[in-house]
PDB file of N, CA and C in Angstrom:
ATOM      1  N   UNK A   1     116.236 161.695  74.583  1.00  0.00           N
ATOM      2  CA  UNK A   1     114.803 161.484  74.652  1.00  0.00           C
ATOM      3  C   UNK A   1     114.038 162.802  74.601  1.00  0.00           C
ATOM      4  N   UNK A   2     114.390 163.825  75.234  1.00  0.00           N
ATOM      5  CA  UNK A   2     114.023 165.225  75.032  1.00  0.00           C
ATOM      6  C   UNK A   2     113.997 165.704  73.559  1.00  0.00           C
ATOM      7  N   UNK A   3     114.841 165.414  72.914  1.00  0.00           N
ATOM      8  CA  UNK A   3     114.962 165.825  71.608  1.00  0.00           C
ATOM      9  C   UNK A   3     113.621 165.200  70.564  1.00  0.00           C
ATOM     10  N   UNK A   4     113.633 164.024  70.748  1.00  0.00           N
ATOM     11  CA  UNK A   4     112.939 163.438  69.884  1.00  0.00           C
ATOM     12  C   UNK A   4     111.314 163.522  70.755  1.00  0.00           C
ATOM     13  N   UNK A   5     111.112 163.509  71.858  1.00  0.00           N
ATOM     14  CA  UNK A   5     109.595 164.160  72.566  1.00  0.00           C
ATOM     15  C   UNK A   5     109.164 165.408  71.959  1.00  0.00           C
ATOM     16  N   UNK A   6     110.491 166.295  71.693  1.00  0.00           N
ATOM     17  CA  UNK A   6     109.726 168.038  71.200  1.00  0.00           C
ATOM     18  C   UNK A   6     109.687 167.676  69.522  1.00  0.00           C
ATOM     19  N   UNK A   7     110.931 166.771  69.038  1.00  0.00           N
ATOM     20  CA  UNK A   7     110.172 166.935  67.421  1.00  0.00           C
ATOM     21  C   UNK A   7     108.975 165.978  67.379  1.00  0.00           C
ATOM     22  N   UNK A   8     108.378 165.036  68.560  1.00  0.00           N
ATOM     23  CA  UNK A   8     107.157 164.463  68.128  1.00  0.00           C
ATOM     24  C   UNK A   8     105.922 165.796  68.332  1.00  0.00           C
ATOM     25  N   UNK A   9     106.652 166.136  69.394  1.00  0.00           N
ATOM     26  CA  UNK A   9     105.027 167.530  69.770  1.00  0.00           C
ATOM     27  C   UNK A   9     104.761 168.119  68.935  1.00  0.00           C
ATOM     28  N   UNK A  10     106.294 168.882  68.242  1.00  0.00           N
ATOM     29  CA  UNK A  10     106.158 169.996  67.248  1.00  0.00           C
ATOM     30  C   UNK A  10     105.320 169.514  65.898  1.00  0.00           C
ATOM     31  N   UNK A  11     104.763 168.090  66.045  1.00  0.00           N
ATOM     32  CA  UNK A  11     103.940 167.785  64.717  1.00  0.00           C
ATOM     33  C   UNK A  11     102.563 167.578  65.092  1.00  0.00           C
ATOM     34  N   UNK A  12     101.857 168.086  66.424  1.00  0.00           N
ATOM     35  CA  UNK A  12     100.896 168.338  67.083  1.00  0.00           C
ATOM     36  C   UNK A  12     100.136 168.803  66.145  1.00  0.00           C
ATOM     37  N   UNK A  13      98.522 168.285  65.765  1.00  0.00           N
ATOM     38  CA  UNK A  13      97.799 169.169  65.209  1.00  0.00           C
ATOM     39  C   UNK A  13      97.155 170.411  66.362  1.00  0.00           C
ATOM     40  N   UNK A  14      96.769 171.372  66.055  1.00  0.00           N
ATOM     41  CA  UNK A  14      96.407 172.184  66.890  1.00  0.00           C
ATOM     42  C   UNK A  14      94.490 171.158  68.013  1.00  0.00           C
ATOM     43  N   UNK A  15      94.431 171.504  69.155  1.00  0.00           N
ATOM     44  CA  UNK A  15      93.848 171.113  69.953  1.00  0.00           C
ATOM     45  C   UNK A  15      94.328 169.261  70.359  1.00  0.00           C
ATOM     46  N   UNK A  16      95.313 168.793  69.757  1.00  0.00           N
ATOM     47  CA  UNK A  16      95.975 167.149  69.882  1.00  0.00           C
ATOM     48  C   UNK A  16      96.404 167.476  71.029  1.00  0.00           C
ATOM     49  N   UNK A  17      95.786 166.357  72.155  1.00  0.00           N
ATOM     50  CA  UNK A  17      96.697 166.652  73.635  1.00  0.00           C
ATOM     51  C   UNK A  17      97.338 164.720  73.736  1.00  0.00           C
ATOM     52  N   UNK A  18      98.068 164.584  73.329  1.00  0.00           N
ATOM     53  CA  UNK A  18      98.525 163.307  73.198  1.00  0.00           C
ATOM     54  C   UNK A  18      98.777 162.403  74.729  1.00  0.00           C
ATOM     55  N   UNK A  19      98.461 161.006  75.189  1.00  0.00           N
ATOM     56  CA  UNK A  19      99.075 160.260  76.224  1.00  0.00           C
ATOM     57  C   UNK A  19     100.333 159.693  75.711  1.00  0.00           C
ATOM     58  N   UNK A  20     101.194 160.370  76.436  1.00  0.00           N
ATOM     59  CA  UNK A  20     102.419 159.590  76.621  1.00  0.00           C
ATOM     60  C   UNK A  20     103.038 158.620  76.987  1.00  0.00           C
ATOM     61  N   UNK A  21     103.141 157.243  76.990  1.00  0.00           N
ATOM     62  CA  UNK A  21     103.332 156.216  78.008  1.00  0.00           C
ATOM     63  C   UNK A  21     104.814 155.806  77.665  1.00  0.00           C
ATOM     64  N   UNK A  22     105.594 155.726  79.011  1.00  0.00           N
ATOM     65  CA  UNK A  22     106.827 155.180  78.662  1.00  0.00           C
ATOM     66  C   UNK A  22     106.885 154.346  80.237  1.00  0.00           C
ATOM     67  N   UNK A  23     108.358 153.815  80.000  1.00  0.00           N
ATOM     68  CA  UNK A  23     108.812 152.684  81.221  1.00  0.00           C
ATOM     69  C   UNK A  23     108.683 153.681  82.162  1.00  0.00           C
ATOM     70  N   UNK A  24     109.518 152.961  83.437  1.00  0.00           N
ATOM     71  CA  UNK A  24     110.432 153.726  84.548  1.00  0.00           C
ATOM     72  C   UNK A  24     111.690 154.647  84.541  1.00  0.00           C
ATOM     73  N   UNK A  25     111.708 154.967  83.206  1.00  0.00           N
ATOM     74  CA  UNK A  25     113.212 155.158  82.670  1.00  0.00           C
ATOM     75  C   UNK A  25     113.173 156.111  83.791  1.00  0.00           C
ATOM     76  N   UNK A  26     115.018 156.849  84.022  1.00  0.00           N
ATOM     77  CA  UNK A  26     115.081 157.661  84.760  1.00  0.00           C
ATOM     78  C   UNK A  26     114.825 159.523  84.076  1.00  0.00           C
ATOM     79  N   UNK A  27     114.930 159.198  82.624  1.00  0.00           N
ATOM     80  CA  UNK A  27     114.508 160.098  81.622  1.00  0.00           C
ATOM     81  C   UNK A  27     113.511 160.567  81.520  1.00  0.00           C
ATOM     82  N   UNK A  28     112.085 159.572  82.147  1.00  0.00           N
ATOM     83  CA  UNK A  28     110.912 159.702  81.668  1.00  0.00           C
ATOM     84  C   UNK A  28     110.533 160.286  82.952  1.00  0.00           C
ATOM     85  N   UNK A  29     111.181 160.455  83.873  1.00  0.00           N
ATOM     86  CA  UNK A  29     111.012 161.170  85.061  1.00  0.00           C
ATOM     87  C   UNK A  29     111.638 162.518  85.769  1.00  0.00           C
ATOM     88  N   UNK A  30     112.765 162.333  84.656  1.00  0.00           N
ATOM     89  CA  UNK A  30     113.009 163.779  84.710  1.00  0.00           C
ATOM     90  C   UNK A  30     112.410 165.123  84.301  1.00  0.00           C
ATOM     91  N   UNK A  31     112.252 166.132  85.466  1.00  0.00           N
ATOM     92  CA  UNK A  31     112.256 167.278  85.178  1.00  0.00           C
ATOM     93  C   UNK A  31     111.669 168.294  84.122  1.00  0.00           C
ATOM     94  N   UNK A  32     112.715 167.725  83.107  1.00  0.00           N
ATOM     95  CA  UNK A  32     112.539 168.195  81.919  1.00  0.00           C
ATOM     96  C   UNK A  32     111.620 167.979  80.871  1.00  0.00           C
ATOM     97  N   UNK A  33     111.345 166.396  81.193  1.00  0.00           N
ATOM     98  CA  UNK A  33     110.348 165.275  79.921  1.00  0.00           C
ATOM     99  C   UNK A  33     109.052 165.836  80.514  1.00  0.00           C
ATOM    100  N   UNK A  34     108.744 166.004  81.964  1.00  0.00           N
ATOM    101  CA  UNK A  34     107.339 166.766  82.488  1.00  0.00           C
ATOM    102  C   UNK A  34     107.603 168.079  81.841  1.00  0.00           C
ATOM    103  N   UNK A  35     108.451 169.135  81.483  1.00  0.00           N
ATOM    104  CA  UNK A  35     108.256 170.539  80.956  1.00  0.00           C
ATOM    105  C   UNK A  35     107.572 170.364  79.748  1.00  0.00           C
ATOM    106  N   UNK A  36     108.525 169.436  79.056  1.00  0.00           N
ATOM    107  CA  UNK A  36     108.146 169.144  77.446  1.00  0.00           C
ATOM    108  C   UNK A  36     106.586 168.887  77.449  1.00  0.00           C
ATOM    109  N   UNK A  37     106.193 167.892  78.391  1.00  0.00           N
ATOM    110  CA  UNK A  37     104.976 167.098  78.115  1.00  0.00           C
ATOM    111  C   UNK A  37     103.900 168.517  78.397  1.00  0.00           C
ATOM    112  N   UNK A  38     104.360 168.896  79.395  1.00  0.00           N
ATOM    113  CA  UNK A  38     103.366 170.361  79.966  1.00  0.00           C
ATOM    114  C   UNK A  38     103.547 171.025  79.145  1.00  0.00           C
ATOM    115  N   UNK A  39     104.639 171.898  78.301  1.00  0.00           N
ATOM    116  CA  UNK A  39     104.617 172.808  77.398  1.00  0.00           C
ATOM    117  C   UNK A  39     103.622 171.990  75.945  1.00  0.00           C
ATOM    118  N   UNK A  40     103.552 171.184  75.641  1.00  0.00           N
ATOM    119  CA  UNK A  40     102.742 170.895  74.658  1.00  0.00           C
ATOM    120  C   UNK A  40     101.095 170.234  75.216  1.00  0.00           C
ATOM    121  N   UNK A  41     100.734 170.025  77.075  1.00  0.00           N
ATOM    122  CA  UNK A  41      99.194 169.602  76.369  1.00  0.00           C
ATOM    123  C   UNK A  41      99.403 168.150  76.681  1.00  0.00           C
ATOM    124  N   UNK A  42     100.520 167.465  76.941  1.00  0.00           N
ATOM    125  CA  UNK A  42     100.030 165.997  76.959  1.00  0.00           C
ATOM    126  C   UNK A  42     100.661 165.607  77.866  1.00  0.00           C
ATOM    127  N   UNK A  43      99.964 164.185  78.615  1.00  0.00           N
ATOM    128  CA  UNK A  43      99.592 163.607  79.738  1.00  0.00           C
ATOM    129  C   UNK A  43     100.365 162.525  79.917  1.00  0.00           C
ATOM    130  N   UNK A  44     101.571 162.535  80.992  1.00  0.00           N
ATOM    131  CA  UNK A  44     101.991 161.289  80.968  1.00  0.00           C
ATOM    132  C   UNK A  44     101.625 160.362  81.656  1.00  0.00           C
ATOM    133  N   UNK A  45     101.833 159.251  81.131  1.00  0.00           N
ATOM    134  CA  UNK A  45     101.892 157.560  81.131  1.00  0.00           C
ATOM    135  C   UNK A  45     103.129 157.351  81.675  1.00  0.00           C
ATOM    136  N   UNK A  46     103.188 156.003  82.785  1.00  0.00           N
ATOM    137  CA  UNK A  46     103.724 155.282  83.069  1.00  0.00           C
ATOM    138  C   UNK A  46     103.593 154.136  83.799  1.00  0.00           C
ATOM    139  N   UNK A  47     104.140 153.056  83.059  1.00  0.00           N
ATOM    140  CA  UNK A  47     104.015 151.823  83.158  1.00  0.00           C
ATOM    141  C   UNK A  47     104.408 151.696  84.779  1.00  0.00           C
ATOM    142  N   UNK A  48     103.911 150.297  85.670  1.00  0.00           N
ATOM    143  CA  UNK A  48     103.710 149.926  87.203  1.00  0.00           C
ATOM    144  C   UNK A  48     105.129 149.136  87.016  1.00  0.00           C
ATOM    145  N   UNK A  49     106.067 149.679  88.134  1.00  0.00           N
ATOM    146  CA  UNK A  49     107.134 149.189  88.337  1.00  0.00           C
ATOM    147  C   UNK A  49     107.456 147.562  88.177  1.00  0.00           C
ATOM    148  N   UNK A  50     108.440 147.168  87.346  1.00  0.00           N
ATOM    149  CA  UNK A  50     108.559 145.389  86.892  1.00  0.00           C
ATOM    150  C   UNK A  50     106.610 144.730  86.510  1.00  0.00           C
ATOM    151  N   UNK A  51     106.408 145.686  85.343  1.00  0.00           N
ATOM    152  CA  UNK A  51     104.727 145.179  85.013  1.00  0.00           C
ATOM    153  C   UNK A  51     104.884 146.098  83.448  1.00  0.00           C
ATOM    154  N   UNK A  52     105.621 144.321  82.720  1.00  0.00           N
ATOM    155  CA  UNK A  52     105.371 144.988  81.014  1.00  0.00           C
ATOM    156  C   UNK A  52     104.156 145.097  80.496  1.00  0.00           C
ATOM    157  N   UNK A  53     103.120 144.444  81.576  1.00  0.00           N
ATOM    158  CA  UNK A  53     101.906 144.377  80.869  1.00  0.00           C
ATOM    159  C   UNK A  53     101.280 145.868  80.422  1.00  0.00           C
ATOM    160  N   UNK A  54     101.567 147.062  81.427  1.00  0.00           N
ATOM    161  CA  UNK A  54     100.830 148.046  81.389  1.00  0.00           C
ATOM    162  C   UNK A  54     101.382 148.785  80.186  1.00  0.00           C
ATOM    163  N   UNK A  55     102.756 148.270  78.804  1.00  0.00           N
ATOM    164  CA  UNK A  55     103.251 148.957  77.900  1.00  0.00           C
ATOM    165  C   UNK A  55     102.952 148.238  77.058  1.00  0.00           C
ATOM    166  N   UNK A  56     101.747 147.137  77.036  1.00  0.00           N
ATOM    167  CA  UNK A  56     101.690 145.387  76.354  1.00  0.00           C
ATOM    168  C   UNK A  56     101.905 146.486  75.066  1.00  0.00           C
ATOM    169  N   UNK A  57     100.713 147.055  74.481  1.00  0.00           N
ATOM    170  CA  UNK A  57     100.980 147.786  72.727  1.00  0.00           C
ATOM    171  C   UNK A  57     101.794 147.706  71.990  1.00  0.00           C
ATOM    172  N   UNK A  58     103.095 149.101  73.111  1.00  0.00           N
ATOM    173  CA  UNK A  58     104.087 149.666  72.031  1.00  0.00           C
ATOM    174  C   UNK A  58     105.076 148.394  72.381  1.00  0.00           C
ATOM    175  N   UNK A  59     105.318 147.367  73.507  1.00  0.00           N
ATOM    176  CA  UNK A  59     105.936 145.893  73.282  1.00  0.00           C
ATOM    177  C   UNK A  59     105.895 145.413  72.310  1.00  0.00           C
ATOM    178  N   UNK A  60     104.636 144.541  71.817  1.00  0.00           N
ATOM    179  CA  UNK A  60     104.123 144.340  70.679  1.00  0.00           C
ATOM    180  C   UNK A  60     104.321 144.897  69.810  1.00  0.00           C
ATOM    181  N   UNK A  61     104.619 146.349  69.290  1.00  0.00           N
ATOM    182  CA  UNK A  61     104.773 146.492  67.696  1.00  0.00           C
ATOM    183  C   UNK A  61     106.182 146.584  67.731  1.00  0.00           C
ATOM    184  N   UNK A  62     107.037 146.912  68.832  1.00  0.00           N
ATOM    185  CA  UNK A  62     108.676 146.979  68.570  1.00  0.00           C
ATOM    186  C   UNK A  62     108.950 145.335  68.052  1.00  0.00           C
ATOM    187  N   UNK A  63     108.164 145.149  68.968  1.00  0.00           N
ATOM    188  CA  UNK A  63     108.817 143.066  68.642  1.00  0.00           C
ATOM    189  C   UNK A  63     108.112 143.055  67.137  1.00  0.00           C
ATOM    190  N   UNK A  64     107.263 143.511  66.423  1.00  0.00           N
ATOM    191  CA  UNK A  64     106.931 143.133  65.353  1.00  0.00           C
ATOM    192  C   UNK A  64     107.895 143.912  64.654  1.00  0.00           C
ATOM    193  N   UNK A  65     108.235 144.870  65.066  1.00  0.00           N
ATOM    194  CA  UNK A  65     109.068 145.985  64.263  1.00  0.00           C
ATOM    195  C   UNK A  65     110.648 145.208  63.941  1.00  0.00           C
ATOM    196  N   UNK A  66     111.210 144.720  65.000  1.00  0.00           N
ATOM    197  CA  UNK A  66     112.190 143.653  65.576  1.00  0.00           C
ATOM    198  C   UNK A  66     112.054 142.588  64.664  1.00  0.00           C
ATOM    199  N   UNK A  67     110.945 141.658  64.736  1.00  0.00           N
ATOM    200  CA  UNK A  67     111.244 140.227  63.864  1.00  0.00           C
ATOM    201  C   UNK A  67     110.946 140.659  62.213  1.00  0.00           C
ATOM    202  N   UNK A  68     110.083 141.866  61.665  1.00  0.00           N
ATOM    203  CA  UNK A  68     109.671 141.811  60.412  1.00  0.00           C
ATOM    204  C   UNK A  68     110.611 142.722  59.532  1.00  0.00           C
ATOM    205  N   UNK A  69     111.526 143.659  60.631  1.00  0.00           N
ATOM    206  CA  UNK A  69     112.080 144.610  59.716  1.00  0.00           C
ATOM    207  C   UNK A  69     113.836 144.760  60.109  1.00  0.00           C
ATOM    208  N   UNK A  70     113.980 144.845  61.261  1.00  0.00           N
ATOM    209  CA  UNK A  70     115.385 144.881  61.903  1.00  0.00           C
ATOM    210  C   UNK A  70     116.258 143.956  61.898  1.00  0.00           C
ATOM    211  N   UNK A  71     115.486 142.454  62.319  1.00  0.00           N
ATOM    212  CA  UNK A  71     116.481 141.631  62.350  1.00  0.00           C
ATOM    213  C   UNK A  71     117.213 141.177  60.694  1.00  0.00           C
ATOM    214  N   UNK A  72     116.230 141.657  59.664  1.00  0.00           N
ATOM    215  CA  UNK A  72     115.754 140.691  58.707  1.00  0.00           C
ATOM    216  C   UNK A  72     117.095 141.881  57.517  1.00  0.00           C
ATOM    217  N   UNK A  73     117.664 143.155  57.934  1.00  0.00           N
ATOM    218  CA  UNK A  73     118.879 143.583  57.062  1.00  0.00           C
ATOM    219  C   UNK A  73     120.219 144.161  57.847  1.00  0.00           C
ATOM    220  N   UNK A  74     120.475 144.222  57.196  1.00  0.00           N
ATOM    221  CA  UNK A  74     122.198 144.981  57.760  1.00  0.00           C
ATOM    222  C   UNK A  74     121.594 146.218  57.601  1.00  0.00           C
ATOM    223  N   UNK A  75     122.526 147.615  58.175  1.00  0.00           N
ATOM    224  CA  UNK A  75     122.171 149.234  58.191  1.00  0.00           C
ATOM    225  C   UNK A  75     123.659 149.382  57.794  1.00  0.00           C
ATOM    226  N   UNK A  76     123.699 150.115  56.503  1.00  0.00           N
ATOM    227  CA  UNK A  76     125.023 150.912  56.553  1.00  0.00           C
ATOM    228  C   UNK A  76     125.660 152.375  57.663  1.00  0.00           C
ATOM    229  N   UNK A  77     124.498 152.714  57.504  1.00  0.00           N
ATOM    230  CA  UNK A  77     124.443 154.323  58.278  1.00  0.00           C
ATOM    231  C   UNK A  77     122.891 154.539  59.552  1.00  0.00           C
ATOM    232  N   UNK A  78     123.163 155.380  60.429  1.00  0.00           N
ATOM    233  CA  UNK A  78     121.985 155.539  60.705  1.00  0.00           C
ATOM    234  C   UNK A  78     120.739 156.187  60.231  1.00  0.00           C
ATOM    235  N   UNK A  79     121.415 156.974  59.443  1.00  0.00           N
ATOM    236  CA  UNK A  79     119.929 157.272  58.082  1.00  0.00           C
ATOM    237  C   UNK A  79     119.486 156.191  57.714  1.00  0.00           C
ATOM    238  N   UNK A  80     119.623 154.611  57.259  1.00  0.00           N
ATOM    239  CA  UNK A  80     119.610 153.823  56.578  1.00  0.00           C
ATOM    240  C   UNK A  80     118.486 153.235  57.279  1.00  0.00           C
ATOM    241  N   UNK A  81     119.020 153.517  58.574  1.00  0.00           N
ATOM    242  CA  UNK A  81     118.038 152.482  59.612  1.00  0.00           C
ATOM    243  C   UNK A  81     116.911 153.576  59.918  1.00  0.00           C
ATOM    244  N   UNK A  82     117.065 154.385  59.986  1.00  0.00           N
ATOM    245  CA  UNK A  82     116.005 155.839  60.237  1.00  0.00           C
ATOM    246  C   UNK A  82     114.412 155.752  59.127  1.00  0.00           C
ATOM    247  N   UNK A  83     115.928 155.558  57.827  1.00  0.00           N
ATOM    248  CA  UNK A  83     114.661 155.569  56.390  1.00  0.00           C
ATOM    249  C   UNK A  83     114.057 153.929  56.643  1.00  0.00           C
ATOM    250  N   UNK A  84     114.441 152.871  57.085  1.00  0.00           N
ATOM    251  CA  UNK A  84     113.861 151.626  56.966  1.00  0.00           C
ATOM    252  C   UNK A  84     112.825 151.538  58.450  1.00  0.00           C
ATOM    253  N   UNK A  85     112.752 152.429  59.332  1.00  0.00           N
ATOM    254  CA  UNK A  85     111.616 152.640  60.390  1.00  0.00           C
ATOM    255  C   UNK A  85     110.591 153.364  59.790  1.00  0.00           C
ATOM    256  N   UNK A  86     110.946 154.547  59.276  1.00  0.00           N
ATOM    257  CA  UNK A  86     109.928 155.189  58.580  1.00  0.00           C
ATOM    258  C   UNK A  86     109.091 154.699  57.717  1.00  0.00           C
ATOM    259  N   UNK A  87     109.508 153.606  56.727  1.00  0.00           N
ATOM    260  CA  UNK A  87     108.774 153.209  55.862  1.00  0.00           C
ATOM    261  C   UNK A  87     108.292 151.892  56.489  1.00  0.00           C
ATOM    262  N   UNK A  88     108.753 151.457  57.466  1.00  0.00           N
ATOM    263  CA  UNK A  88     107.998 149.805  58.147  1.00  0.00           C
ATOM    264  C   UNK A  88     106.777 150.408  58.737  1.00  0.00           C
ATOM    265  N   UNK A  89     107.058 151.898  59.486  1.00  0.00           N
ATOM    266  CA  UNK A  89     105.889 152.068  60.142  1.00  0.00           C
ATOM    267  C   UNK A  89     104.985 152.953  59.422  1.00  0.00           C
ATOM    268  N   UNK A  90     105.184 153.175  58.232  1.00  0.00           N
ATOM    269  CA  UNK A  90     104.223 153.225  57.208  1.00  0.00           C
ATOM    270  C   UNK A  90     102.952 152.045  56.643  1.00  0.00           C
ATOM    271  N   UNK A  91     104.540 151.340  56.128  1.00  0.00           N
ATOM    272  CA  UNK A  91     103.700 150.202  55.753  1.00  0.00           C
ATOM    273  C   UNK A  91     102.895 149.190  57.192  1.00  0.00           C
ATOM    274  N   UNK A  92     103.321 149.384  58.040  1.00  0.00           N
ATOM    275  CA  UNK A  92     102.536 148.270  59.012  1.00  0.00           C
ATOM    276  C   UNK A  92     100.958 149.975  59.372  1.00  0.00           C
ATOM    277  N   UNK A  93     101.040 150.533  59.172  1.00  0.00           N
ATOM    278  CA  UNK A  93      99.754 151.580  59.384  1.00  0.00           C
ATOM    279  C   UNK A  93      99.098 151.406  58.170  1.00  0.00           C
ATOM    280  N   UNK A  94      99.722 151.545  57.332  1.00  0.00           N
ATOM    281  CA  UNK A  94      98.671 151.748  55.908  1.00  0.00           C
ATOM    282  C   UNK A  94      98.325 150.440  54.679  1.00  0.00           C
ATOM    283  N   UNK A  95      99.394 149.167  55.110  1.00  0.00           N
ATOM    284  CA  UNK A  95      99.229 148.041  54.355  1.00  0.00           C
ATOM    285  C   UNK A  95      98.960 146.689  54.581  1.00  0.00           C
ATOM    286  N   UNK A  96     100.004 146.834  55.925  1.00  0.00           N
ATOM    287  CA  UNK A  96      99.843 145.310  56.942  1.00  0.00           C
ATOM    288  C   UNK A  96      98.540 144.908  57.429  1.00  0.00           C
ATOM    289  N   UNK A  97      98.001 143.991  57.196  1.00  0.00           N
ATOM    290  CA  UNK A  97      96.646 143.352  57.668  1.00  0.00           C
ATOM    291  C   UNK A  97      96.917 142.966  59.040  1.00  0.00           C
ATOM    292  N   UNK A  98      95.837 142.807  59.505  1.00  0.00           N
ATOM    293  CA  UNK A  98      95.716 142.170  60.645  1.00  0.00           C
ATOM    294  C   UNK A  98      94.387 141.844  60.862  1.00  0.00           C
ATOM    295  N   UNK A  99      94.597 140.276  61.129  1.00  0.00           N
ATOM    296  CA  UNK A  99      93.439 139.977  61.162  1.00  0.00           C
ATOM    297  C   UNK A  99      92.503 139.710  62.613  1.00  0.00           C
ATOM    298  N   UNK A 100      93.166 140.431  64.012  1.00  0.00           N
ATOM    299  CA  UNK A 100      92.365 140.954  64.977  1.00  0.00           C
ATOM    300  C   UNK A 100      91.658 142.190  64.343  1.00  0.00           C
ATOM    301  N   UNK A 101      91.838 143.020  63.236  1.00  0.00           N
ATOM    302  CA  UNK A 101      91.299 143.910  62.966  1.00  0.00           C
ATOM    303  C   UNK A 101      90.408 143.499  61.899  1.00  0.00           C
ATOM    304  N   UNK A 102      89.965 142.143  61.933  1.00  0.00           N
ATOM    305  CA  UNK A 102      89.254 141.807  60.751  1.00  0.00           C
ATOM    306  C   UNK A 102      90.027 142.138  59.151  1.00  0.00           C
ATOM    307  N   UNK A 103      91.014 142.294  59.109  1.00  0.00           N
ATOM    308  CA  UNK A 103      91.677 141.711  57.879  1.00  0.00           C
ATOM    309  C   UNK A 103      92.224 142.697  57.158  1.00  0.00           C
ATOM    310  N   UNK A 104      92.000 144.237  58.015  1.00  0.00           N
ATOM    311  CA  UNK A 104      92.146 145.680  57.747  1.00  0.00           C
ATOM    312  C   UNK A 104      93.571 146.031  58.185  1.00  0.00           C
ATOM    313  N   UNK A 105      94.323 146.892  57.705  1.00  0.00           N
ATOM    314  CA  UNK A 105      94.956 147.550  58.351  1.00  0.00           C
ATOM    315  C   UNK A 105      95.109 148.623  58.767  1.00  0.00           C
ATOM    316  N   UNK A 106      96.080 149.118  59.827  1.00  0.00           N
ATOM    317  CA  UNK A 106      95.104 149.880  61.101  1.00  0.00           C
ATOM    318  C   UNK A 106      94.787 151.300  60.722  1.00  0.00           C
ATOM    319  N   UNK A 107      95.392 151.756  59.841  1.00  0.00           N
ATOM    320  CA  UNK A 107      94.551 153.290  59.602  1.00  0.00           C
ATOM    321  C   UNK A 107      92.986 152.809  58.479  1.00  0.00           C
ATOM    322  N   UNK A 108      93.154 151.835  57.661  1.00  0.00           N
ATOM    323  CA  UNK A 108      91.630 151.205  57.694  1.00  0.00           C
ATOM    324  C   UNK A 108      90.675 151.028  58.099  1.00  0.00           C
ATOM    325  N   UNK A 109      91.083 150.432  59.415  1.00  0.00           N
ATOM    326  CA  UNK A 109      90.185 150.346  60.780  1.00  0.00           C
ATOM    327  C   UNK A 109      89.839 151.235  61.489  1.00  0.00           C
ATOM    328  N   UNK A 110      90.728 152.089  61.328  1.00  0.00           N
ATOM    329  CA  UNK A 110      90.843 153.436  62.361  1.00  0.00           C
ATOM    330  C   UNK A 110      89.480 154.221  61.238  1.00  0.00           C
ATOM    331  N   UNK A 111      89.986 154.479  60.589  1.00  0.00           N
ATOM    332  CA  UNK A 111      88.889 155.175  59.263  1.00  0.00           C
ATOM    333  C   UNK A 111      87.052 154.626  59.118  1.00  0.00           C
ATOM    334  N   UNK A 112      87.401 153.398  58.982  1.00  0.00           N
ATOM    335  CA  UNK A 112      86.356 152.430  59.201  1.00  0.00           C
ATOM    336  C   UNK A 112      85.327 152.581  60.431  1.00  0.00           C
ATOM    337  N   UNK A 113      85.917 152.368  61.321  1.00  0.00           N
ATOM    338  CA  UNK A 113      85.439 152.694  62.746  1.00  0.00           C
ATOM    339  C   UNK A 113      85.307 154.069  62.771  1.00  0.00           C
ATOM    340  N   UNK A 114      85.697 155.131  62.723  1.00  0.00           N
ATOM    341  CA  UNK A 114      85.669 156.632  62.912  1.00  0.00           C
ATOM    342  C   UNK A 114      84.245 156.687  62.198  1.00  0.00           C
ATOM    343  N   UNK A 115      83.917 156.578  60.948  1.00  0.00           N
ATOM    344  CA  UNK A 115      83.199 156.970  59.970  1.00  0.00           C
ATOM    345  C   UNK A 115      81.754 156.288  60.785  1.00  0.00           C
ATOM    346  N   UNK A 116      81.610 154.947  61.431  1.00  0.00           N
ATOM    347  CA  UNK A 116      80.904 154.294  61.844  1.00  0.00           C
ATOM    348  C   UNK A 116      80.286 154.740  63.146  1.00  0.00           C
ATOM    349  N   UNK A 117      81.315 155.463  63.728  1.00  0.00           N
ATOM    350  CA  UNK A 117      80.971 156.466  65.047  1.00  0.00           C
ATOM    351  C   UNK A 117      79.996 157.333  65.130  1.00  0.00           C
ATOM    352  N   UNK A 118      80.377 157.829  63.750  1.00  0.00           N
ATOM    353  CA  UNK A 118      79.492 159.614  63.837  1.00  0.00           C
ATOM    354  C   UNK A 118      78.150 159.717  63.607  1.00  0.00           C
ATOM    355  N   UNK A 119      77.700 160.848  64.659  1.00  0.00           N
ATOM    356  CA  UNK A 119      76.215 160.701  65.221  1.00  0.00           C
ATOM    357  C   UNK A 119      75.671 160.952  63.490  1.00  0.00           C
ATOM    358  N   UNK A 120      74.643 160.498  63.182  1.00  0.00           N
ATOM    359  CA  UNK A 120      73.668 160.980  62.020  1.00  0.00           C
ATOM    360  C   UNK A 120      73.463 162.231  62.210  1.00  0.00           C
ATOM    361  N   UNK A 121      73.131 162.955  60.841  1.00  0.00           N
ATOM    362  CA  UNK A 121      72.683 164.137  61.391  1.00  0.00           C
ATOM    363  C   UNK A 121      71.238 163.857  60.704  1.00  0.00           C
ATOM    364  N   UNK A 122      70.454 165.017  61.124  1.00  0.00           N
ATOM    365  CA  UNK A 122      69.044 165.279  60.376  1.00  0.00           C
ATOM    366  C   UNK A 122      68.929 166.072  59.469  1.00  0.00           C
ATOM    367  N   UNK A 123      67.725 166.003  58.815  1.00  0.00           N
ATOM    368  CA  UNK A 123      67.959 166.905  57.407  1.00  0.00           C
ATOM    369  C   UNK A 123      66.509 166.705  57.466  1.00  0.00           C
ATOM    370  N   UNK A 124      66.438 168.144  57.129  1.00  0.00           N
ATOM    371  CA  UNK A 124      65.470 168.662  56.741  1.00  0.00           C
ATOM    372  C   UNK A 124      64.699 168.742  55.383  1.00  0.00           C
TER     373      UNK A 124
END
């Protein structure tokens, strides 16, 4: 888990202070996962002891990740399964609709909404 926390940091844009949220693991409480999180800037999360509700999100997209992409091939290798996460969680960011998001998918929405945020400016 250490390993894969520093190659997520190391893709930090500069000023990104990321929330971290994980279980009770005994990992997510070690020592070390607080150095990592402190050496990069970001804030951990953790879910209320026997309460999946407080991880409802990343639940939800593993189980979507689970019924739309995992259960549905065989993996020869673990590259195989590596390259078929990478591209599910591509495609569920940049293609998959959803229609709690009004029919967008979520870097759509995300874009959509961002653009919709920003204060006007004035002009002279």
């Amino acid at each position: 888990t250490n390993e894969s926390l520093t190659n997520a940091c190391q893709g930090l844009r500069p000023g990104q202070k990321p929330l971290v949220h994980t279980d009770q693991g005994f990992q997510y409480q070690h020592v070390s996962w607080a150095a990592i999180l402190a050496k990069h800037g970001a804030t951990p999360s953790m879910s209320r002891k026997g309460n999946c509700w407080d991880n409802a999100m990343a639940e939800n997209f593993f189980g979507q990740l689970k019924s739309e992409m995992f259960y549905l091939q065989k993996f020869d290798s673990v590259e195989d399964l590596k390259k078929a996460i990478d591209e599910y969680i591509h495609w569920y960011n940049f293609e998959r609709i959803s229609m709690r998001l009004g029919g967008l998918a979520p870097m759509e929405y995300r874009t959509k909404t961002a653009t919709a945020e920003q204060p006007a400016t004035a002009s002279c």
